[in-house]
C-alpha atoms as a PDB file:
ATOM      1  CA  UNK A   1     -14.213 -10.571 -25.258  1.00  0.00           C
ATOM      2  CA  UNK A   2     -14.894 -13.755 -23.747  1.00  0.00           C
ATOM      3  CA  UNK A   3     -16.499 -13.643 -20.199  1.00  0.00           C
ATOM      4  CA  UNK A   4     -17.325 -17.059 -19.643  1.00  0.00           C
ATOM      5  CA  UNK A   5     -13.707 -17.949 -18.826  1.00  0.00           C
ATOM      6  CA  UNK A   6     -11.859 -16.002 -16.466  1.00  0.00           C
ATOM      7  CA  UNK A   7      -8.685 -15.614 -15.351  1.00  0.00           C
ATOM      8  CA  UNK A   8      -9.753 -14.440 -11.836  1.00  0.00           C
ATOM      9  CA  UNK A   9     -11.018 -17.791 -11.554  1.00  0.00           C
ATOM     10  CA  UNK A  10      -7.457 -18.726 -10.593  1.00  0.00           C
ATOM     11  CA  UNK A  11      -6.401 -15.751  -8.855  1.00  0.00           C
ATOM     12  CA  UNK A  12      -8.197 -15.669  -5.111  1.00  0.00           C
ATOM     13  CA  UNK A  13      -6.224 -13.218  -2.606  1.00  0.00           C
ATOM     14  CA  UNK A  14      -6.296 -14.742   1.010  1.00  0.00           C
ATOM     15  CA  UNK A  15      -9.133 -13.792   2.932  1.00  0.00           C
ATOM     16  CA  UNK A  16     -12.096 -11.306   1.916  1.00  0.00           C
ATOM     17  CA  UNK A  17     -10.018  -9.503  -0.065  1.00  0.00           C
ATOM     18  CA  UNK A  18     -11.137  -7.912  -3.224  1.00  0.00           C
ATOM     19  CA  UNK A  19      -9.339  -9.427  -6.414  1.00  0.00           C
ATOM     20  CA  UNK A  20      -8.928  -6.580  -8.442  1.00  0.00           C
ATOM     21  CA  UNK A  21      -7.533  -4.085  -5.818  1.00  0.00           C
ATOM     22  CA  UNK A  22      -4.886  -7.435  -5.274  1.00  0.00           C
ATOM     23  CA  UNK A  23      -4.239  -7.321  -8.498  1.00  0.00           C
ATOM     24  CA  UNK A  24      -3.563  -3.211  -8.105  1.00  0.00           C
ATOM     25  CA  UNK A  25      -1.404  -3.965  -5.134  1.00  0.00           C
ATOM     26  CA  UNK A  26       0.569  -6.554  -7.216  1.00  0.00           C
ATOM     27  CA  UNK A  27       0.989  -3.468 -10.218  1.00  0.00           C
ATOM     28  CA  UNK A  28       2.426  -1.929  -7.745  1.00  0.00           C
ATOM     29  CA  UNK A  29       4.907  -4.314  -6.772  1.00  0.00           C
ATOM     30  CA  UNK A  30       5.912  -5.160 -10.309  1.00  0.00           C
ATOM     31  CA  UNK A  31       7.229  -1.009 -10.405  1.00  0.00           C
ATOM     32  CA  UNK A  32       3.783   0.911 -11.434  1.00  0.00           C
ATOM     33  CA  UNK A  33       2.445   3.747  -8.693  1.00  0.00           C
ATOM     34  CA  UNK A  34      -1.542   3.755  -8.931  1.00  0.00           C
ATOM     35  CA  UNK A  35      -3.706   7.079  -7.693  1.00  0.00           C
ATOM     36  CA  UNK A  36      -6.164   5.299  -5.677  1.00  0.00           C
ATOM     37  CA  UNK A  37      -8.976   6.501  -2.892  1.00  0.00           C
ATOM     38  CA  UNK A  38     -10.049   3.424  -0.779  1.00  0.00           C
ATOM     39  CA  UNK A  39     -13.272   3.139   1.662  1.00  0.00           C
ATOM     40  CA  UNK A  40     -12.471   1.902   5.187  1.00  0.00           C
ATOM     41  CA  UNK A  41     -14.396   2.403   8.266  1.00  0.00           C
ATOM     42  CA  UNK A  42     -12.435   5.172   9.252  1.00  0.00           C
ATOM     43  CA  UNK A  43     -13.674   6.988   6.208  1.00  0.00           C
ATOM     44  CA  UNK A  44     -11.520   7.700   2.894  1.00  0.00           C
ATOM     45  CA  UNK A  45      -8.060   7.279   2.786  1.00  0.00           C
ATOM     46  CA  UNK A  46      -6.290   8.388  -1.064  1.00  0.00           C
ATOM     47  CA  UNK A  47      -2.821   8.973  -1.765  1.00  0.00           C
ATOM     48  CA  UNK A  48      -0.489   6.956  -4.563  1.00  0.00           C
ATOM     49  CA  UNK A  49       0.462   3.335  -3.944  1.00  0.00           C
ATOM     50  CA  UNK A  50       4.009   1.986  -3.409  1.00  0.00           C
ATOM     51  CA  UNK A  51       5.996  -1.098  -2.994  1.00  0.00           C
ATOM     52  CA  UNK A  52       5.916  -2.424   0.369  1.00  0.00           C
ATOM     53  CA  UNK A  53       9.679  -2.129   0.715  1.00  0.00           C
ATOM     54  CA  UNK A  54       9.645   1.604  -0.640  1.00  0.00           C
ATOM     55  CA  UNK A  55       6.917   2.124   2.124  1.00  0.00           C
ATOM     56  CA  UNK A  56       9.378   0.299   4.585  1.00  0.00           C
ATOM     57  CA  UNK A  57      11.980   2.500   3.699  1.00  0.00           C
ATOM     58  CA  UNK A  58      10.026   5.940   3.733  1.00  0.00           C
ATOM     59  CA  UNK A  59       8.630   4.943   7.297  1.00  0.00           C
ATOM     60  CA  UNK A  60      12.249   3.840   9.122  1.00  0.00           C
ATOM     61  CA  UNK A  61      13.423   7.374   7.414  1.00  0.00           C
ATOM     62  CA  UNK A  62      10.405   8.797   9.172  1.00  0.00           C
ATOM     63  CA  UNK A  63      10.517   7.066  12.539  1.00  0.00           C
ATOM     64  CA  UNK A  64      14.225   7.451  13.266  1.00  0.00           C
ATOM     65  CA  UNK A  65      14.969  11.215  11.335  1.00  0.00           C
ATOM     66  CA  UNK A  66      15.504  12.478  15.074  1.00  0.00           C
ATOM     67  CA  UNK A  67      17.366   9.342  16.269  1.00  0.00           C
ATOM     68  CA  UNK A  68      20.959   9.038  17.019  1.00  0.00           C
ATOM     69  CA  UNK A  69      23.419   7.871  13.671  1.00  0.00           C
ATOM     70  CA  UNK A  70      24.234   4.742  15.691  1.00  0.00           C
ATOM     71  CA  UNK A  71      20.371   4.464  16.239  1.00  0.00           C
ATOM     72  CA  UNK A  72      19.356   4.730  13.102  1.00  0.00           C
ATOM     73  CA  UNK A  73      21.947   2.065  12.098  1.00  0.00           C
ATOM     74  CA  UNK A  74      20.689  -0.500  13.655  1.00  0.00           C
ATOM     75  CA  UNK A  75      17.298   0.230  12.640  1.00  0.00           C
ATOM     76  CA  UNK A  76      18.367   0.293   9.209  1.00  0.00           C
ATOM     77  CA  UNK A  77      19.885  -3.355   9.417  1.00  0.00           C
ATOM     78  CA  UNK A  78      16.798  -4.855  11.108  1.00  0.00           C
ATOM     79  CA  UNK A  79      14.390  -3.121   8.154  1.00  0.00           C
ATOM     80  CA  UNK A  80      16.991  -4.254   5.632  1.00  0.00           C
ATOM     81  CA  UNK A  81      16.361  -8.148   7.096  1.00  0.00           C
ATOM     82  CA  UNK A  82      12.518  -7.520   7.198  1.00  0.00           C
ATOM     83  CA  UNK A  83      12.334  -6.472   3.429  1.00  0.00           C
ATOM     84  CA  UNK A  84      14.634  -9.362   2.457  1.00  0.00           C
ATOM     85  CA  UNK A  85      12.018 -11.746   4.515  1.00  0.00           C
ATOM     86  CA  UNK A  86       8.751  -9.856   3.301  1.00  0.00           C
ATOM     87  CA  UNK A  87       9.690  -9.125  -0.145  1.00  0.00           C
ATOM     88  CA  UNK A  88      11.891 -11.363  -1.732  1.00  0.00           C
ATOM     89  CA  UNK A  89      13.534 -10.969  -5.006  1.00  0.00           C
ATOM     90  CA  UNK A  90      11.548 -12.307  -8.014  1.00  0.00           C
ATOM     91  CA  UNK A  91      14.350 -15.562  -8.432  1.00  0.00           C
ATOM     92  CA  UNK A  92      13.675 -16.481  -4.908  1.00  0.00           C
ATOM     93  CA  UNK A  93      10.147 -16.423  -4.958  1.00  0.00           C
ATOM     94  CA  UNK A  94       9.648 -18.895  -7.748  1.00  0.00           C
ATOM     95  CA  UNK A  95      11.770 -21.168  -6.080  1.00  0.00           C
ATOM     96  CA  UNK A  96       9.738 -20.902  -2.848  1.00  0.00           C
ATOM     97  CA  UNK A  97       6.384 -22.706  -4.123  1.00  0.00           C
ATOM     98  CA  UNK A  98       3.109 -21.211  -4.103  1.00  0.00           C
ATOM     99  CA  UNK A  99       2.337 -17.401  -4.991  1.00  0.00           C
ATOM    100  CA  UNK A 100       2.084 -15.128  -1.988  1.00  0.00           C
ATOM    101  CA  UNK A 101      -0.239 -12.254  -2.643  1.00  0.00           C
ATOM    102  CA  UNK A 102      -0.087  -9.482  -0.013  1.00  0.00           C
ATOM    103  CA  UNK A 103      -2.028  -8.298   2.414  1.00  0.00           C
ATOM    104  CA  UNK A 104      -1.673  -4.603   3.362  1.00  0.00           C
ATOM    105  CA  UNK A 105      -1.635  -1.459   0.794  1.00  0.00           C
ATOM    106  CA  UNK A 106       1.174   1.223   1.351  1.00  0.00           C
ATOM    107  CA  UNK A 107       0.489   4.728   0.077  1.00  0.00           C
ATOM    108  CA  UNK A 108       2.478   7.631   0.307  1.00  0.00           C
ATOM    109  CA  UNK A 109       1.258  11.651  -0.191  1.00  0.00           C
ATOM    110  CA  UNK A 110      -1.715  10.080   1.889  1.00  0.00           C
ATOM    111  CA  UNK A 111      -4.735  12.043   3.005  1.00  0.00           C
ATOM    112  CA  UNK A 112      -7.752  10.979   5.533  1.00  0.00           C
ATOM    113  CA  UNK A 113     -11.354  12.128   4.578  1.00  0.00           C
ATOM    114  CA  UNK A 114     -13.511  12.235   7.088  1.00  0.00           C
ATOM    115  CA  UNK A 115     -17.007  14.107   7.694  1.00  0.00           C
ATOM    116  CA  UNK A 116     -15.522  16.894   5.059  1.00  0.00           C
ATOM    117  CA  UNK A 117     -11.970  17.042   6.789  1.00  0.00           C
ATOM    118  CA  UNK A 118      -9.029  16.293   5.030  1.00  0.00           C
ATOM    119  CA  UNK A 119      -5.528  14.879   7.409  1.00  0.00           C
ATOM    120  CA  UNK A 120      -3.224  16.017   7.184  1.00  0.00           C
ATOM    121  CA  UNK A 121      -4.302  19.404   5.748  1.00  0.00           C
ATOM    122  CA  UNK A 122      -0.428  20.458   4.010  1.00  0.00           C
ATOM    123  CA  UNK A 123       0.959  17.392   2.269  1.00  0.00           C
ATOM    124  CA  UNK A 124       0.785  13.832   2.761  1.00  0.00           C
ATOM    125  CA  UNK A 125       2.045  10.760   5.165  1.00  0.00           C
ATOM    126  CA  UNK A 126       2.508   7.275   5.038  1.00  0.00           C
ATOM    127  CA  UNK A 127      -0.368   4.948   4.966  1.00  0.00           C
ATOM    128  CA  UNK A 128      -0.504   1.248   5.538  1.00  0.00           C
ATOM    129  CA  UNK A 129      -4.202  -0.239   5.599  1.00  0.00           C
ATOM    130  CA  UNK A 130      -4.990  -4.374   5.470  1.00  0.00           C
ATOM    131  CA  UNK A 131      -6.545  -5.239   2.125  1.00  0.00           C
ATOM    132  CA  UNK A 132      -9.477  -7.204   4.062  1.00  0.00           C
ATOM    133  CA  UNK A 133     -10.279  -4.006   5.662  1.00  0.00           C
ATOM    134  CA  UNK A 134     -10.596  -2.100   2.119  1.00  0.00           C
ATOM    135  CA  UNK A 135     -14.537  -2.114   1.372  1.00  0.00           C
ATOM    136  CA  UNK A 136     -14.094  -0.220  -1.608  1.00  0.00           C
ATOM    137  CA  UNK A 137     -12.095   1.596  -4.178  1.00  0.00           C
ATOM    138  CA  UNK A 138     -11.669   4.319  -6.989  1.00  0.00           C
ATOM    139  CA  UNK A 139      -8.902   5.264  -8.701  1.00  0.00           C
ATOM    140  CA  UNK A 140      -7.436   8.448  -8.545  1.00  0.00           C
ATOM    141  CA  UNK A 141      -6.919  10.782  -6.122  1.00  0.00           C
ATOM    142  CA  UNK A 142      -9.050  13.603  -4.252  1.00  0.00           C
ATOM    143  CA  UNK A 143      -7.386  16.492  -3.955  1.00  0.00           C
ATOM    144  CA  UNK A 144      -7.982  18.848  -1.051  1.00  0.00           C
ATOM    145  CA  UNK A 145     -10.677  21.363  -2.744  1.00  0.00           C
ATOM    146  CA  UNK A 146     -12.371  17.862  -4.373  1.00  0.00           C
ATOM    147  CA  UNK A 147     -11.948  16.552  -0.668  1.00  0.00           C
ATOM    148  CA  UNK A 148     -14.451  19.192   0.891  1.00  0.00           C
ATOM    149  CA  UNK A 149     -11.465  21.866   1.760  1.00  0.00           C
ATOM    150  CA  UNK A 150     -12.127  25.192   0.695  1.00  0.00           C
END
């Protein structure tokens, strides 16, 4: 293998952000779900990653579950115009100019680690966390007794 020329030469995420966890985020957008555990400041966060629009989806389902029908129609329409605007289909993208790489990761089944202490301690939520924020990754994910939970 060739390591003098690199393909990452060309491919610089905005910002600090770290290239290859980009280039996880952009798996994920292509269809593939990666395991992952990320460093923040707020400790370890590690669930399984997900389109942006499939995280848009999960968290309007989440936010308005106790909401009135008409409610949650509206809702629906104004997430249905953000996902068109955020995350176009692959035709109009190419036809827009420049890539856009992204700049927050979405996990679902996500779990805080903190000091030993896993959040939420039955099951996981929805996580959204800014790339540039990310100081580190692994993939995979810990499970509760792996976590420090007995």
């Amino acid at each position: 293998m060739n390591y003098e020329t690199s393909e990452t030469e060309s491919y610089k995420p905005e910002g600090n952000s770290d290239w290859l966890l980009q280039h996880v985020v952009d798996l994920t957008n292509t269809g593939i779900s990666v395991p992952v555990t990320l460093t923040t400041a707020a400790g370890l966060v590690t669930g399984v990653t997900i389109h942006g629009a499939e995280y848009l989806d999960l968290f309007k389902l989440e936010l308005t579950k106790n909401w009135p029908s008409d409610m949650q129609d509206t809702y629906s329409e104004v997430v249905e115009q953000w996902k068109a605007d955020v995350y176009p289909q692959p035709s109009s993208i190419e036809q827009d100019g420049p890539e856009r790489f992204a700049s927050f990761i979405h996990l679902k089944d996500a779990r805080l680690v903190n000091a030993g202490t896993v959040v939420p301690g039955n099951g996981g939520m929805l996580w959204r966390g800014r790339l540039s924020s990310v100081v580190g990754f692994t993939i995979g994910v810990l499970t509760p007794s792996s976590a420090g939970e007995e």
